[in-house]
N, C-alpha and C. Protein backbone atom coordinates (compact mmCIF):
# COMPACT_ATOMS: atom_id res chain seq x y z
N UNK A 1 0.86 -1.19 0.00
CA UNK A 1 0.00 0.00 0.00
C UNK A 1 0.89 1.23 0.00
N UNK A 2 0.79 1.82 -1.21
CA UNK A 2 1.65 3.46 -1.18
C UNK A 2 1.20 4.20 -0.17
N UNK A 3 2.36 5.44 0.46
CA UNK A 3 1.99 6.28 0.90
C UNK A 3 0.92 7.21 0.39
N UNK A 4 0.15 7.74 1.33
CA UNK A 4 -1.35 8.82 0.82
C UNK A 4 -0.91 10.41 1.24
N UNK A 5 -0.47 11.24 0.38
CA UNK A 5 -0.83 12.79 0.47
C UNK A 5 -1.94 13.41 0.88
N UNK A 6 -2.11 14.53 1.83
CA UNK A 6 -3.26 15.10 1.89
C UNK A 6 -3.96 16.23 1.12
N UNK A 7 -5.14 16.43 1.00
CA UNK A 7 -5.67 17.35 0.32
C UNK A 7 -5.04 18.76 0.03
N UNK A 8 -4.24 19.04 1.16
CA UNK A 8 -3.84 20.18 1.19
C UNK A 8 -2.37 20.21 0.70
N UNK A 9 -1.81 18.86 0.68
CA UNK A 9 -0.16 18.89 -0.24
C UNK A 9 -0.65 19.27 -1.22
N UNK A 10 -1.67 19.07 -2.47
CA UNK A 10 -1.67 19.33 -3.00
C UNK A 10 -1.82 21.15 -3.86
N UNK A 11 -0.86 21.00 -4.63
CA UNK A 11 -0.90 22.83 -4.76
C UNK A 11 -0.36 23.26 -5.96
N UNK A 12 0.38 24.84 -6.66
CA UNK A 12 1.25 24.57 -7.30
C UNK A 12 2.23 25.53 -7.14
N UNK A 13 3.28 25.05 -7.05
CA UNK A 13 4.33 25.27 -6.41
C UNK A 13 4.53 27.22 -6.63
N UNK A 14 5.04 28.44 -5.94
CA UNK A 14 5.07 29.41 -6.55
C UNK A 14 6.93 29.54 -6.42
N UNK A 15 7.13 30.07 -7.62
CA UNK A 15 9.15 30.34 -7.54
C UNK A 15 9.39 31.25 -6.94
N UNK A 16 9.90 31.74 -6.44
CA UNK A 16 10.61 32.80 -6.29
C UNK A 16 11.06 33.60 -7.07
N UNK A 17 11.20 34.74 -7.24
CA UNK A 17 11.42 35.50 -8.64
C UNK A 17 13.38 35.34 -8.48
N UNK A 18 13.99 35.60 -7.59
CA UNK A 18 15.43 34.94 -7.98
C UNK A 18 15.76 33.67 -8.01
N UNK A 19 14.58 32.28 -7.82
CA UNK A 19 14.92 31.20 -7.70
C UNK A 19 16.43 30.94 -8.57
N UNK A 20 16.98 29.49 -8.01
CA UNK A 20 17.86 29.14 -8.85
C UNK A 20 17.24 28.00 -10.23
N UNK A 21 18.08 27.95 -10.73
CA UNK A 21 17.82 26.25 -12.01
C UNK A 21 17.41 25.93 -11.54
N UNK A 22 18.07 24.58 -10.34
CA UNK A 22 17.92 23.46 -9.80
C UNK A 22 18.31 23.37 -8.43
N UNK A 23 17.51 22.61 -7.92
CA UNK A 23 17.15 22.71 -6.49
C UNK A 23 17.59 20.72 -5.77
N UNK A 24 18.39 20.70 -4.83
CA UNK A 24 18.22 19.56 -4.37
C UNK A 24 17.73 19.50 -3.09
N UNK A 25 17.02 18.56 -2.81
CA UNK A 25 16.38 18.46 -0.87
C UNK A 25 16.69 17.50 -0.77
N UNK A 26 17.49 16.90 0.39
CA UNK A 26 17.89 15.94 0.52
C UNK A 26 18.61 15.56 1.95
N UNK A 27 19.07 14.15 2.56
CA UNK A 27 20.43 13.98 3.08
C UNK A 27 21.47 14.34 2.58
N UNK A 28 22.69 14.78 2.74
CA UNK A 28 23.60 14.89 2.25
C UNK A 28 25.17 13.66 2.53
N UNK A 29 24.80 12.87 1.74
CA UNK A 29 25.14 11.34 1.70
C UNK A 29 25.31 10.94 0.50
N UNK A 30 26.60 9.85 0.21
CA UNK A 30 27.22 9.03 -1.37
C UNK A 30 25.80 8.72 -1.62
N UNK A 31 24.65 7.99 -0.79
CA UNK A 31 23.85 7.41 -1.59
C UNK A 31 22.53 8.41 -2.35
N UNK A 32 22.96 9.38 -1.86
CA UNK A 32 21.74 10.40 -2.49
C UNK A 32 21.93 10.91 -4.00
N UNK A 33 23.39 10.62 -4.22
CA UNK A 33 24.13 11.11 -5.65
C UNK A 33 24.47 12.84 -5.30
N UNK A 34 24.37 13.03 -4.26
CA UNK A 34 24.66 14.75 -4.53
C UNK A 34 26.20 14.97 -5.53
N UNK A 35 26.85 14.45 -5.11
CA UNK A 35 28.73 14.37 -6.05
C UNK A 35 28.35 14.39 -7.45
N UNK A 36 27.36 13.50 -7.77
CA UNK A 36 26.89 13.61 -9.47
C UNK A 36 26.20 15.05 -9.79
N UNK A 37 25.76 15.13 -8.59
CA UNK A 37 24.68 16.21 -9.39
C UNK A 37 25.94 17.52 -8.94
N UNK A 38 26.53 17.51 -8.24
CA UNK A 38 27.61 18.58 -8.45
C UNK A 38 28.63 18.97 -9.83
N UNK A 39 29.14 17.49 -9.86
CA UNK A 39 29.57 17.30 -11.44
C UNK A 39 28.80 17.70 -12.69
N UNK A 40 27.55 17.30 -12.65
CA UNK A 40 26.49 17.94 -13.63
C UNK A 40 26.90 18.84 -13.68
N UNK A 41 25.71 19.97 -12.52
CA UNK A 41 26.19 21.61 -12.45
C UNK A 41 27.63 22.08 -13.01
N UNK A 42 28.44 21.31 -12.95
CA UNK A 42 29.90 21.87 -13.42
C UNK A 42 30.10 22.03 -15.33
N UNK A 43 29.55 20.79 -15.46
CA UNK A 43 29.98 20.70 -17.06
C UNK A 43 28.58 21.17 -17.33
N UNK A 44 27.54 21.36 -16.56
CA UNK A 44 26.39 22.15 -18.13
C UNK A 44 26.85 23.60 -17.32
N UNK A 45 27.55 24.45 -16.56
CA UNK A 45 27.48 25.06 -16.35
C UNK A 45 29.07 25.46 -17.30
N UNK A 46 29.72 24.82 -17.95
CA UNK A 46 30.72 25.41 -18.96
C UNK A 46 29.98 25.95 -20.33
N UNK A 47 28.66 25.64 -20.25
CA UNK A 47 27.95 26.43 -21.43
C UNK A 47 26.85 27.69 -21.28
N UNK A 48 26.60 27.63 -20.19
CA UNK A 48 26.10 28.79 -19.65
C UNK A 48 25.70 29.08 -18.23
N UNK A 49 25.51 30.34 -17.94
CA UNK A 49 25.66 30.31 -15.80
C UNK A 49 24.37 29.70 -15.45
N UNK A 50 24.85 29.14 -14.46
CA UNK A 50 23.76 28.52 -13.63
C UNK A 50 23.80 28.61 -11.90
N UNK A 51 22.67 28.51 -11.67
CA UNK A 51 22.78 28.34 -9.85
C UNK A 51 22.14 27.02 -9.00
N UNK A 52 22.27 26.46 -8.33
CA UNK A 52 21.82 25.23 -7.46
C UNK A 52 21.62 25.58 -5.86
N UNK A 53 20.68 25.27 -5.70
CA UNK A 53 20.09 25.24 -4.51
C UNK A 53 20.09 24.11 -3.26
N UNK A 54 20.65 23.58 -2.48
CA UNK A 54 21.01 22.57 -1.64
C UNK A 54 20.92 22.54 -0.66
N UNK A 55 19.29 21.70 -0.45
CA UNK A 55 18.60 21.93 1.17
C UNK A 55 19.17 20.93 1.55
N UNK A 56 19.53 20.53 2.98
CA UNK A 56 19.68 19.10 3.86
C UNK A 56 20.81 19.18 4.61
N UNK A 57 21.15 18.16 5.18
CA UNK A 57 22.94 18.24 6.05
C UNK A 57 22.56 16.47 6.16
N UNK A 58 24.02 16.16 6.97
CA UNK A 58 23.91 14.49 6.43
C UNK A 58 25.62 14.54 6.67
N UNK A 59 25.80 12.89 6.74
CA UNK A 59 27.37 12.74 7.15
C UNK A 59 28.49 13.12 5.73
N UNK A 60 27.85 13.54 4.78
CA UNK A 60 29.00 14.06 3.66
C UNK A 60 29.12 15.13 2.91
N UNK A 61 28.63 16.01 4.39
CA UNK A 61 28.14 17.45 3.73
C UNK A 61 29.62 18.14 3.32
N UNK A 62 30.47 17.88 4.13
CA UNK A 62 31.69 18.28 4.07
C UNK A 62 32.23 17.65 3.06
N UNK A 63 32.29 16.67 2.67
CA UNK A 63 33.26 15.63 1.15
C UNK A 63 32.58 16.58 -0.26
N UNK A 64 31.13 17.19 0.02
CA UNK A 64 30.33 17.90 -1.03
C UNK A 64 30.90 19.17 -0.88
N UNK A 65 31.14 19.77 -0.23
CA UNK A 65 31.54 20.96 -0.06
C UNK A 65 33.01 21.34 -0.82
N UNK A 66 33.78 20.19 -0.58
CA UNK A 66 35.02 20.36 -0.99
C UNK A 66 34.85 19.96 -2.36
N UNK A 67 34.26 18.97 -2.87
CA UNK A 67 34.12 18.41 -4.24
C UNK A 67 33.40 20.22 -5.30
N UNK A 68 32.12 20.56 -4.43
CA UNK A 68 32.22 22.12 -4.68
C UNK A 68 32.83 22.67 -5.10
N UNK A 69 33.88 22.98 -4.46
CA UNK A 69 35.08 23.75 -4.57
C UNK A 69 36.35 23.64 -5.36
N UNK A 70 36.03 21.98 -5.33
CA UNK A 70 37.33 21.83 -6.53
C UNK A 70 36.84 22.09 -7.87
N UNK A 71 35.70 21.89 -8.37
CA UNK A 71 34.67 21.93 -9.07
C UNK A 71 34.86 23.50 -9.14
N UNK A 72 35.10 24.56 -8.66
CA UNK A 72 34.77 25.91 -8.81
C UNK A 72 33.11 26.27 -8.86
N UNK A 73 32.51 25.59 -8.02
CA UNK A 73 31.15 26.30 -8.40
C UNK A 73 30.42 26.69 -6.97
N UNK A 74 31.52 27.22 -5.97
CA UNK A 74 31.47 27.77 -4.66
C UNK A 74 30.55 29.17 -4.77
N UNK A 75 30.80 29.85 -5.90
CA UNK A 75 29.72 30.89 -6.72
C UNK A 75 28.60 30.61 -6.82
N UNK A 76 28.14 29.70 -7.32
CA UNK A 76 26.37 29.18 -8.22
C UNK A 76 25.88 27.99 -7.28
N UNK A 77 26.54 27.77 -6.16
CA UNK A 77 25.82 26.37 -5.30
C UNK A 77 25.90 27.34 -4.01
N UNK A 78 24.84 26.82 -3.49
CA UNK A 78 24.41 27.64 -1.96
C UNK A 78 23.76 26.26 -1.41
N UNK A 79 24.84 26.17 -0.04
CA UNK A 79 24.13 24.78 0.80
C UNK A 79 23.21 25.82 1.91
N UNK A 80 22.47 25.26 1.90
CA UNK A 80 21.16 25.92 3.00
C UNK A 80 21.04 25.38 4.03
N UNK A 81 21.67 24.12 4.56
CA UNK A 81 21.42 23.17 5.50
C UNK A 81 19.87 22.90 5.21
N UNK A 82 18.99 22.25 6.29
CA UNK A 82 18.29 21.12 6.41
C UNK A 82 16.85 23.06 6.65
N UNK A 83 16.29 22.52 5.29
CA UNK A 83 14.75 23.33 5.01
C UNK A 83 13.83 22.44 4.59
N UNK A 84 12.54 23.17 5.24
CA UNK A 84 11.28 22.73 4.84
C UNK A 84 11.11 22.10 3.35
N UNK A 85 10.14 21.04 3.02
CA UNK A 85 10.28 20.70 1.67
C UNK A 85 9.59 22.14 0.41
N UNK A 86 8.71 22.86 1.05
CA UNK A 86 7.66 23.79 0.55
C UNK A 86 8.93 25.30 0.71
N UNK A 87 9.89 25.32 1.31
CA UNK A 87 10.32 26.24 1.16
C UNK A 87 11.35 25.85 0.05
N UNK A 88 12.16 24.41 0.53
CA UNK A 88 13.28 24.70 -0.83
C UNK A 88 12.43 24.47 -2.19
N UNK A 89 11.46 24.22 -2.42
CA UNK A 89 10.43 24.02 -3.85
C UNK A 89 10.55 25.36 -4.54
N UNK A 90 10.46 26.71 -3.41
CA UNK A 90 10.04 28.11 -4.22
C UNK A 90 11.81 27.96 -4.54
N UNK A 91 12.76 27.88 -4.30
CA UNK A 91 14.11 28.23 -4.32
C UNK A 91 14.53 27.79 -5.36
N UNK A 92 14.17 26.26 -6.74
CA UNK A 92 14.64 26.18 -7.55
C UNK A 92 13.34 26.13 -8.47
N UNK A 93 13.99 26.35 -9.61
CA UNK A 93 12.80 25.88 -10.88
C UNK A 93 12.36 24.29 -10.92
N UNK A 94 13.73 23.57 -11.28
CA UNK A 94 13.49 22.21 -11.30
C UNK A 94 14.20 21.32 -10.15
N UNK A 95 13.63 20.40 -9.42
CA UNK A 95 14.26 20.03 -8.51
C UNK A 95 14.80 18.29 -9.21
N UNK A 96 15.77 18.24 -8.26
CA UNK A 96 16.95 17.11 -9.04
C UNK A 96 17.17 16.08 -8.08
N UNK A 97 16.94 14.91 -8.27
CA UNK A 97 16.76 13.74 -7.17
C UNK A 97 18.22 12.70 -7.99
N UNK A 98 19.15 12.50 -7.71
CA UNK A 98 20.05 11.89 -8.74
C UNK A 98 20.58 10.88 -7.71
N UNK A 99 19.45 10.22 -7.24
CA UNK A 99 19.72 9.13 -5.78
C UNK A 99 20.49 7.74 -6.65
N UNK A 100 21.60 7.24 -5.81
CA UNK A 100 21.67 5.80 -6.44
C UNK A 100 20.99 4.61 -5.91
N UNK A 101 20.12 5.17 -5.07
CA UNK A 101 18.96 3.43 -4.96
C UNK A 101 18.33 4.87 -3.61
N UNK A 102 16.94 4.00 -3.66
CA UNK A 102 15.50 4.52 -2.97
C UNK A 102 14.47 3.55 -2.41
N UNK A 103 13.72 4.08 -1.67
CA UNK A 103 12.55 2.97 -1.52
C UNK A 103 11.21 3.63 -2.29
N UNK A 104 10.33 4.44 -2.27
CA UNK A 104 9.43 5.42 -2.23
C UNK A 104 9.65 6.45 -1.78
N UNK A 105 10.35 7.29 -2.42
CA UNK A 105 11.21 8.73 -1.70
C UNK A 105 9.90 9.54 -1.29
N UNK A 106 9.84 10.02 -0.87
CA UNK A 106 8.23 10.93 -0.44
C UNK A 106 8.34 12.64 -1.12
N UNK A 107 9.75 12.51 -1.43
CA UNK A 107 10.29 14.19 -2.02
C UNK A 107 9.63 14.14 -3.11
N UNK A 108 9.48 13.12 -4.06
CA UNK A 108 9.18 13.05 -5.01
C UNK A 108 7.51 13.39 -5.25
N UNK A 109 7.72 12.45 -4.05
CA UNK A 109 5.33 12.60 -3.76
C UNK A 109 4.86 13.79 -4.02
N UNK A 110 5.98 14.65 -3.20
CA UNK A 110 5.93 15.77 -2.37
C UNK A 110 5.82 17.16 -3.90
N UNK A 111 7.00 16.77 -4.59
CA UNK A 111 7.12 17.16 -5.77
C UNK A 111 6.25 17.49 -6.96
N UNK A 112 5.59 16.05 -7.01
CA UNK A 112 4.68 16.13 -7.65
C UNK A 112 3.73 16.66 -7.32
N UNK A 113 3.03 16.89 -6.25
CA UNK A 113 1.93 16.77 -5.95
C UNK A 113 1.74 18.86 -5.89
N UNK A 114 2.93 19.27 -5.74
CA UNK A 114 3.35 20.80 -5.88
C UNK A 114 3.49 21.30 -7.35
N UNK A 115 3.46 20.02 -8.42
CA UNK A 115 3.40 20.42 -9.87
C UNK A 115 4.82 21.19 -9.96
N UNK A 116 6.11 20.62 -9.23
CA UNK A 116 7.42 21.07 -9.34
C UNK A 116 7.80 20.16 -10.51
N UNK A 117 8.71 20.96 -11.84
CA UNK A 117 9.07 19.66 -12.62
C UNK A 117 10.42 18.88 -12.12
N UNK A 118 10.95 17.66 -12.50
CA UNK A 118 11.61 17.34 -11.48
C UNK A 118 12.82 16.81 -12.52
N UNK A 119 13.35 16.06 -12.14
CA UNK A 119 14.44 15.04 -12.70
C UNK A 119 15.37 14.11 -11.93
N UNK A 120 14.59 12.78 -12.32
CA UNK A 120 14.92 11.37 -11.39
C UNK A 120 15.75 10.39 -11.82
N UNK A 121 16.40 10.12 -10.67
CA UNK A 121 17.16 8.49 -11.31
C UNK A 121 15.97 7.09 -11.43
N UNK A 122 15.78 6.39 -11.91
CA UNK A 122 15.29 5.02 -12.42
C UNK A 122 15.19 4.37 -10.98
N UNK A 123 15.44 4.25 -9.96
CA UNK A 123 16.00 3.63 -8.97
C UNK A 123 14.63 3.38 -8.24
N UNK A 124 14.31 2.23 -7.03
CA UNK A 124 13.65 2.13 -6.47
C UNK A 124 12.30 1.94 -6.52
N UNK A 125 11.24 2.89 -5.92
CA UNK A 125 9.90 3.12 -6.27
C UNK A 125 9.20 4.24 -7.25
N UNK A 126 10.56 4.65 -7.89
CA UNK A 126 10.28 6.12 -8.47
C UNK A 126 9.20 6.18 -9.54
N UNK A 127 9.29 4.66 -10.42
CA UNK A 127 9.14 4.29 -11.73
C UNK A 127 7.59 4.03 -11.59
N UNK A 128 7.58 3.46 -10.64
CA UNK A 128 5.55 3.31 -9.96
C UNK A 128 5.14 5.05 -9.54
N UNK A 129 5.98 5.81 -9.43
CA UNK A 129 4.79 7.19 -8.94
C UNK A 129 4.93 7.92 -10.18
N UNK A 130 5.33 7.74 -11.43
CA UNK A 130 5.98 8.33 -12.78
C UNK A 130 4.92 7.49 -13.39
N UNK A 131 4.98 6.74 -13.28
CA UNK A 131 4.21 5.24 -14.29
C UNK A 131 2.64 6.11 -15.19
N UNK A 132 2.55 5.98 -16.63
CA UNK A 132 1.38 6.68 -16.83
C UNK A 132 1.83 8.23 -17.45
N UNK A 133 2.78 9.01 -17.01
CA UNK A 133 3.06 10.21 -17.29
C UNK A 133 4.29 10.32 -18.12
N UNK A 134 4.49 11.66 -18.38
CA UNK A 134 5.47 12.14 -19.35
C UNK A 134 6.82 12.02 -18.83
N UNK A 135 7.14 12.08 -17.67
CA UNK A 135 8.13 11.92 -17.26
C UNK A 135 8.84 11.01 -17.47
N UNK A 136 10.65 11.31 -17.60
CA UNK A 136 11.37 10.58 -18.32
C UNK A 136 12.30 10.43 -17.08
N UNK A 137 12.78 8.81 -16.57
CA UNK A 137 13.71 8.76 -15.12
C UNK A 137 15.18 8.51 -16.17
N UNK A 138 15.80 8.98 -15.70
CA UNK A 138 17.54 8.79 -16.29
C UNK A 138 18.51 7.56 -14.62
N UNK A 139 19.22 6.98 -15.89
CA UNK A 139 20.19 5.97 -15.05
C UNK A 139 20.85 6.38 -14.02
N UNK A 140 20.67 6.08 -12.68
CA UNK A 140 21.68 6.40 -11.27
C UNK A 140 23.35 6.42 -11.73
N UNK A 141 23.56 6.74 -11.13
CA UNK A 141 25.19 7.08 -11.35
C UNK A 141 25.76 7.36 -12.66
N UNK A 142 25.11 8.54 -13.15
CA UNK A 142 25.39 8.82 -14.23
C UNK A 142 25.30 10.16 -14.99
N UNK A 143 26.16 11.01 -14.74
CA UNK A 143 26.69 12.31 -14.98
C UNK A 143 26.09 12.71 -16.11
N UNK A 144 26.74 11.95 -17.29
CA UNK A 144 26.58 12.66 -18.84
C UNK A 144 24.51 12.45 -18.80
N UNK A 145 24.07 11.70 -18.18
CA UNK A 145 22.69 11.51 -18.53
C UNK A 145 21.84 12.35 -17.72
N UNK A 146 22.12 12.77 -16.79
CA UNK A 146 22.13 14.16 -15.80
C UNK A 146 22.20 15.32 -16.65
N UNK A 147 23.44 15.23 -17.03
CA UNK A 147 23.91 16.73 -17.74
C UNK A 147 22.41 17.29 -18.78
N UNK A 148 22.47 15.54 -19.86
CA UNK A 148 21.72 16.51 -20.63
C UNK A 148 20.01 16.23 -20.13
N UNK A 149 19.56 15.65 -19.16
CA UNK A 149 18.56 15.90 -18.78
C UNK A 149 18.35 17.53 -18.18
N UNK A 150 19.36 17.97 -17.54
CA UNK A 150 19.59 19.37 -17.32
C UNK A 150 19.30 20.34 -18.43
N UNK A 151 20.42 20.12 -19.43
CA UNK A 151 20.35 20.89 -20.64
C UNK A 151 18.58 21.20 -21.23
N UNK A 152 18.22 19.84 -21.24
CA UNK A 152 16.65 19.58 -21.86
C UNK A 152 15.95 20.50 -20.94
N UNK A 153 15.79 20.45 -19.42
CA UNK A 153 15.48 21.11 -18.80
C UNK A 153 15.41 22.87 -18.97
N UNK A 154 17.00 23.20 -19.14
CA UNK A 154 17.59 24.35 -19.54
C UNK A 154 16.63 24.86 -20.85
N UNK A 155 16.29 24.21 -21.42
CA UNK A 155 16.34 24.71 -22.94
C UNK A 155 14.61 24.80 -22.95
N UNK A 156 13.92 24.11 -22.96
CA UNK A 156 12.59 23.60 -22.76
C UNK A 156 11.60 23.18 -21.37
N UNK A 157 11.89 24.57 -20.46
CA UNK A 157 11.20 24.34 -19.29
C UNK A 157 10.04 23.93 -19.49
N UNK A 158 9.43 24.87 -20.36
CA UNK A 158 7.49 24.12 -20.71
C UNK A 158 7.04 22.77 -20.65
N UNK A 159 7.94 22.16 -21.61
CA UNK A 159 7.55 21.10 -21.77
C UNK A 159 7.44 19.83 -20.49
N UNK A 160 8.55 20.59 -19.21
CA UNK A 160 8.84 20.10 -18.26
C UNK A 160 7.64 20.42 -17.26
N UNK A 161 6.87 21.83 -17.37
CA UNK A 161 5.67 22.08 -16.83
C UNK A 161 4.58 21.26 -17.23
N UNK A 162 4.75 21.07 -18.28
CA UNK A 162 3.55 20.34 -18.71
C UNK A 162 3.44 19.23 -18.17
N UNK A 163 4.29 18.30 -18.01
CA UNK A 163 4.84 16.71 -17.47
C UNK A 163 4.30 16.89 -15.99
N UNK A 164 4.96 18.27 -15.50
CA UNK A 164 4.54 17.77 -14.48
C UNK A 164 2.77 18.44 -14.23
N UNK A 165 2.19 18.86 -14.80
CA UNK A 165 0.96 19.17 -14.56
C UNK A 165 0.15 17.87 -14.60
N UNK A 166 0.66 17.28 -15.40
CA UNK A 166 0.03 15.88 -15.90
C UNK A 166 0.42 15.13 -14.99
N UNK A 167 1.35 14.67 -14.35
CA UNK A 167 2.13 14.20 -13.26
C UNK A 167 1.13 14.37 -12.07
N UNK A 168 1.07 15.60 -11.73
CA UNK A 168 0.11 15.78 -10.46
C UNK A 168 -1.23 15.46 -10.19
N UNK A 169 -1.92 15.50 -11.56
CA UNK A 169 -3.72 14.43 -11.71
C UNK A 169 -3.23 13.02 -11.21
N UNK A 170 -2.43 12.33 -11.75
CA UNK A 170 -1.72 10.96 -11.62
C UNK A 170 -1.72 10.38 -10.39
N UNK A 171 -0.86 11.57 -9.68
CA UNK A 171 -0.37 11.54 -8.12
C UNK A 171 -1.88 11.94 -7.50
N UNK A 172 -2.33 12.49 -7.35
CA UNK A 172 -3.26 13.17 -6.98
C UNK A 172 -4.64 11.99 -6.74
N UNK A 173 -4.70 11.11 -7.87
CA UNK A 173 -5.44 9.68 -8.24
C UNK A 173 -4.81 8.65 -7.30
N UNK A 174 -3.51 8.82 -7.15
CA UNK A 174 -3.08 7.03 -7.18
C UNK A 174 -2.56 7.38 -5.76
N UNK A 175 -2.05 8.39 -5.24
CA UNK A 175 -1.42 8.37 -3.85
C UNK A 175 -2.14 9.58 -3.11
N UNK A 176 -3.20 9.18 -2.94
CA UNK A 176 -4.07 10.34 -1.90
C UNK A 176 -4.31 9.97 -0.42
N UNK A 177 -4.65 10.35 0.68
CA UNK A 177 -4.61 9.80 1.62
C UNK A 177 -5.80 9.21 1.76
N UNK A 178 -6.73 9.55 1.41
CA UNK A 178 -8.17 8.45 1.07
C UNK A 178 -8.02 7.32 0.60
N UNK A 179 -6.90 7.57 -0.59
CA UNK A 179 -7.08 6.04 -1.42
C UNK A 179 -6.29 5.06 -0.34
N UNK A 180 -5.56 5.69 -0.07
CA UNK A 180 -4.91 4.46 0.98
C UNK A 180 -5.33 3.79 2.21
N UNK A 181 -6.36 5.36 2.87
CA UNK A 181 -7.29 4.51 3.73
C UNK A 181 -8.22 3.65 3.52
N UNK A 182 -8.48 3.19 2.38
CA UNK A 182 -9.28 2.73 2.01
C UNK A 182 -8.39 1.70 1.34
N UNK A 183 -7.74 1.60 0.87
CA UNK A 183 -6.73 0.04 1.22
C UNK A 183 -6.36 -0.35 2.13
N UNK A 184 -5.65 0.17 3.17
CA UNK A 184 -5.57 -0.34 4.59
C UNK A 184 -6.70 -0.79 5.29
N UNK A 185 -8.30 -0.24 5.17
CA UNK A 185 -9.35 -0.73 5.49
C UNK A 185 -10.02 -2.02 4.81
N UNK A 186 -9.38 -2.08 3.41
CA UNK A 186 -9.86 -3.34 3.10
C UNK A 186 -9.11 -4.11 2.86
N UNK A 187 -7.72 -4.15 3.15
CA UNK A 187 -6.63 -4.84 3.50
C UNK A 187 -7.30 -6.10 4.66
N UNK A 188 -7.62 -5.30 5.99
CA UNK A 188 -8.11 -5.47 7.11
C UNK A 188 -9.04 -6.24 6.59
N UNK A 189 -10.28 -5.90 6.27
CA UNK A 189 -11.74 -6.14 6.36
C UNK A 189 -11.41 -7.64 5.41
N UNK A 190 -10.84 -7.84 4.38
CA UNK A 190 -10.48 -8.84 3.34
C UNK A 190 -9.81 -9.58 4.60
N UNK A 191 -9.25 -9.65 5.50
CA UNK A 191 -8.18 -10.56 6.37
C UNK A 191 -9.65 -11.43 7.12
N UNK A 192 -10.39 -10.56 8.04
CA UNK A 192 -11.59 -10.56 8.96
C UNK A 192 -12.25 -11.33 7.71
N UNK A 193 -12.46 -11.60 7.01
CA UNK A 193 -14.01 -12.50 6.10
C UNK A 193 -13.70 -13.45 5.61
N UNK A 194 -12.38 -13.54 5.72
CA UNK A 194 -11.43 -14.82 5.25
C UNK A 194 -11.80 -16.10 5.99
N UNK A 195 -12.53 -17.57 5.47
CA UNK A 195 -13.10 -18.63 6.25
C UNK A 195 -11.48 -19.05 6.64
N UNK A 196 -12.07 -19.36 8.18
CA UNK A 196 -11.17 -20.00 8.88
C UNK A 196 -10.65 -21.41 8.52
N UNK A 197 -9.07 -21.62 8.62
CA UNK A 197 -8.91 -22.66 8.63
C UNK A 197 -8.41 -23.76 9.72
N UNK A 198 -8.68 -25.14 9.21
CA UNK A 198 -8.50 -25.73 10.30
C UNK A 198 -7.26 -26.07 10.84
């Protein structure tokens, strides 16, 4: 039984008028991919300026920081430490999940359900809350497929609005907090009518 959103997650997201590109919320940990998505920012950012947004803290905030820096992009990346999910949403345009394995990330729920456009790794449960929509998941640990999901991003935000507008009816259908009470209730009720055995 998926997690259920409430009536009121649902919304659509408003930017900030200086937002950055791309936005990550997260732990700050090898398994979240932040190092990839730093590398990204670096090489699409040799074709034009960009900024990144980086909510969370976590045991490798410091290994990111320095990778930052060797990277030169101590300018266009701002770590924020650990923010609300609804606040870092206004802070980027597109938010960037470049995890190398997941269970049902809830950022994503969370994401959608705010009509934020996003960009995911393949990994985990991602492919069941995408399933049905326009959205396209790119391979975990993997820079160049990042980059130009970025670029696409960069170039053709609309089309990325649109995905996710469509995205959020989807979510909105399949992971609501009704629908789930109402699987957990007949989860139950299906157990209870079940003839006993001997």
């Amino acid at each position: 039984i998926h997690n259920g959103l409430r009536l009121e997650e649902f919304y659509s997201a408003v930017i900030d008028v200086d937002a950055c590109d791309f936005v990550f919320i997260g732990e700050l940990r090898a398994l979240k991919g932040v190092d990839i998505f730093l590398k990204a920012l670096a090489e699409v950012g040799r074709t034009r300026p960009l900024r990144a947004f980086i909510a969370g803290g976590g045991p490798d905030e410091d290994s990111f920081r320095k990778l930052a820096r060797r990277l030169q992009l101590t300018e266009s990346v701002t770590f924020a430490g650990p923010t609300p999910a609804q606040t870092a949403f206004a802070r980027g345009q597109c938010l960037v999940v470049p995890s190398r394995a997941e269970s049902l990330p809830y950022i994503i729920l969370e994401a959608a359900a705010a009509r934020l456009p996003f960009i995911a790794t393949d990994v985990g449960g991602i492919s069941e809350i995408v399933e049905g929509s326009d959205v396209k998941l790119i391979p975990a640990d993997n820079v160049a497929a990042l980059v130009e999901s970025m670029h696409a991003f960069l170039e053709n935000p609309g089309d990325h609005a649109k995905a996710a507008e469509k995205l959020q009816e989807i979510v909105r259908k399949r992971f609501s907090a009704e629908s789930m009470a109402r699987a957990v209730t007949h989860f139950y009720v299906s157990r209870l009518l079940e003839p006993e055995t001997a």
